[in-house]
C-alpha atoms as a PDB file:
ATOM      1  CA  UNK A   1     103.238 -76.056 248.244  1.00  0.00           C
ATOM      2  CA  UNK A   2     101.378 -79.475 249.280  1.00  0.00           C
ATOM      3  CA  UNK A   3      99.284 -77.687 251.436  1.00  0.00           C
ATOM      4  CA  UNK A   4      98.340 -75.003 249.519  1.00  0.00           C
ATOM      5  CA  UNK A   5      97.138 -77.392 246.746  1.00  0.00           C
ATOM      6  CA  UNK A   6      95.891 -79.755 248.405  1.00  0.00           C
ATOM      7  CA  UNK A   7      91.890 -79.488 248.734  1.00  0.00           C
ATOM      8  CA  UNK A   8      89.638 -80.480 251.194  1.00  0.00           C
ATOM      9  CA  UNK A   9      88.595 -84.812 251.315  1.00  0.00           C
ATOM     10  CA  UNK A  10      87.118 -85.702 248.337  1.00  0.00           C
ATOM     11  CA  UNK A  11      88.218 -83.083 246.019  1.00  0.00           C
ATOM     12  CA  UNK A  12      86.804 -81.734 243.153  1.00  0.00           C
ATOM     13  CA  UNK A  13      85.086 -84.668 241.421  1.00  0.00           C
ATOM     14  CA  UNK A  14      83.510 -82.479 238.283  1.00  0.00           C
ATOM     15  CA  UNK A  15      87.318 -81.236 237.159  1.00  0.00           C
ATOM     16  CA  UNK A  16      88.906 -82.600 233.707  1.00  0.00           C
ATOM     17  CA  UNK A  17      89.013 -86.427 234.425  1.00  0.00           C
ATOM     18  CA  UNK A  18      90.848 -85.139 237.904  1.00  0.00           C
ATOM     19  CA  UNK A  19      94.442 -85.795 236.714  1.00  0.00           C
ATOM     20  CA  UNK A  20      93.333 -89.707 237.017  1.00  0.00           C
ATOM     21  CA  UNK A  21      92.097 -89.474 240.044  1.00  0.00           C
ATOM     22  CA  UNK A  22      95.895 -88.876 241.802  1.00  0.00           C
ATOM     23  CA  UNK A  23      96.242 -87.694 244.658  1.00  0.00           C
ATOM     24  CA  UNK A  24      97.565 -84.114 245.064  1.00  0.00           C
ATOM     25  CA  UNK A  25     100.693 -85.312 246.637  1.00  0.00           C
ATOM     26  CA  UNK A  26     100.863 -87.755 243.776  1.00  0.00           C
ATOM     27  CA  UNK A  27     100.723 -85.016 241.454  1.00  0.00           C
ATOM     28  CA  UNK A  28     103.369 -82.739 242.843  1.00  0.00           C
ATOM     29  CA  UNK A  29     105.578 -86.137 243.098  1.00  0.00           C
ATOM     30  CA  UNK A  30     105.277 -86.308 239.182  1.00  0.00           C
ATOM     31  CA  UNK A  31     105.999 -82.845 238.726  1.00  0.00           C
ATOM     32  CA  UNK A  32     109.092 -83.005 240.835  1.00  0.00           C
ATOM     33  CA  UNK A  33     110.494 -86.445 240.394  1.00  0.00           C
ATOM     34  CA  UNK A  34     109.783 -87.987 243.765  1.00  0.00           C
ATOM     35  CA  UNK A  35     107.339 -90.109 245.088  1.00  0.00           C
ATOM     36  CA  UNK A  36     103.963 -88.940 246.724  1.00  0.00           C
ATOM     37  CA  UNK A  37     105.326 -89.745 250.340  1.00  0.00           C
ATOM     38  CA  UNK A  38     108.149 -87.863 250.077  1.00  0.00           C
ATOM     39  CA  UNK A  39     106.111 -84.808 249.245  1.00  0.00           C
ATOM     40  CA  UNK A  40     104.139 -85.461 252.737  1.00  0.00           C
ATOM     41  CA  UNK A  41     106.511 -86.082 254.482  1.00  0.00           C
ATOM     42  CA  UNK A  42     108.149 -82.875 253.566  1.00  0.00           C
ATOM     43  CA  UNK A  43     105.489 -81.202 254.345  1.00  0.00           C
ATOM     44  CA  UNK A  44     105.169 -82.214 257.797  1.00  0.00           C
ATOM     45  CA  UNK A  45     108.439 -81.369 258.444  1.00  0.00           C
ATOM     46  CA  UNK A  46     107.556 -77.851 257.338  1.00  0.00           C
ATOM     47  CA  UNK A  47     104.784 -77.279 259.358  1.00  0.00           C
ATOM     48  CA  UNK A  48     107.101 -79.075 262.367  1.00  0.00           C
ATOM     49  CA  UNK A  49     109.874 -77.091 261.363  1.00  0.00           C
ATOM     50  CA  UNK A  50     107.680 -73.847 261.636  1.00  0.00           C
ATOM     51  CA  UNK A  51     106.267 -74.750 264.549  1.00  0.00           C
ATOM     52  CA  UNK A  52     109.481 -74.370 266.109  1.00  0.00           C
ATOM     53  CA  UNK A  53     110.463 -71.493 265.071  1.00  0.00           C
ATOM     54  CA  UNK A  54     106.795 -69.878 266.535  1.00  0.00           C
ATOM     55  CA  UNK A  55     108.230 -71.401 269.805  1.00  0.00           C
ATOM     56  CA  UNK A  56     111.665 -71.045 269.875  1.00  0.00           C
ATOM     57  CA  UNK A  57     112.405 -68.197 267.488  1.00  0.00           C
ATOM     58  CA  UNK A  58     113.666 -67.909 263.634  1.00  0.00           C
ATOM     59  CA  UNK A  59     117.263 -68.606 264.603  1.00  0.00           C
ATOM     60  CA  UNK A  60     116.023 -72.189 265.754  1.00  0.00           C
ATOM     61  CA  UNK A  61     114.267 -72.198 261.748  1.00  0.00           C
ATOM     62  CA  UNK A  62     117.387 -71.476 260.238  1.00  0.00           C
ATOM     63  CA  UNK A  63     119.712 -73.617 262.511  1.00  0.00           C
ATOM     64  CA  UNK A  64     117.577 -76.833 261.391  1.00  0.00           C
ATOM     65  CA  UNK A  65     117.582 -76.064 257.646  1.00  0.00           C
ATOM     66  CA  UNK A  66     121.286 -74.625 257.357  1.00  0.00           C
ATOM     67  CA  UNK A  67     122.885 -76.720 259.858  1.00  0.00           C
END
């Protein structure tokens, strides 16, 4: 999701007051009750956990997030 939303440095300046200037992390956060780090983190360990399974295989994806 963080990735998806997230735009390229800088943003869109012109947007509606640009949701006071938080970042997009910041914004998800809000929406999801956590802070802005622990959406990045997540998402890193998406793309780390997804990079293993490219690697290793989808069994290795699904041993990591179901133990």
């Amino acid at each position: 999701m963080y990735e998806t939303r997230k735009q390229s440095h800088g943003g869109d300046r012109n947007s509606s007051a640009n949701f006071l200037h938080l970042k997009t992390a910041d914004v998800i956060g809000k929406e999801y009750g956590v802070t802005g780090t622990t959406v990045r983190n997540d998402a890193e360990f998406s793309k780390s956990v997804d990079k293993v399974a490219e690697e290793v295989g989808k069994e290795a994806k699904e041993a990591i997030l179901f133990g």
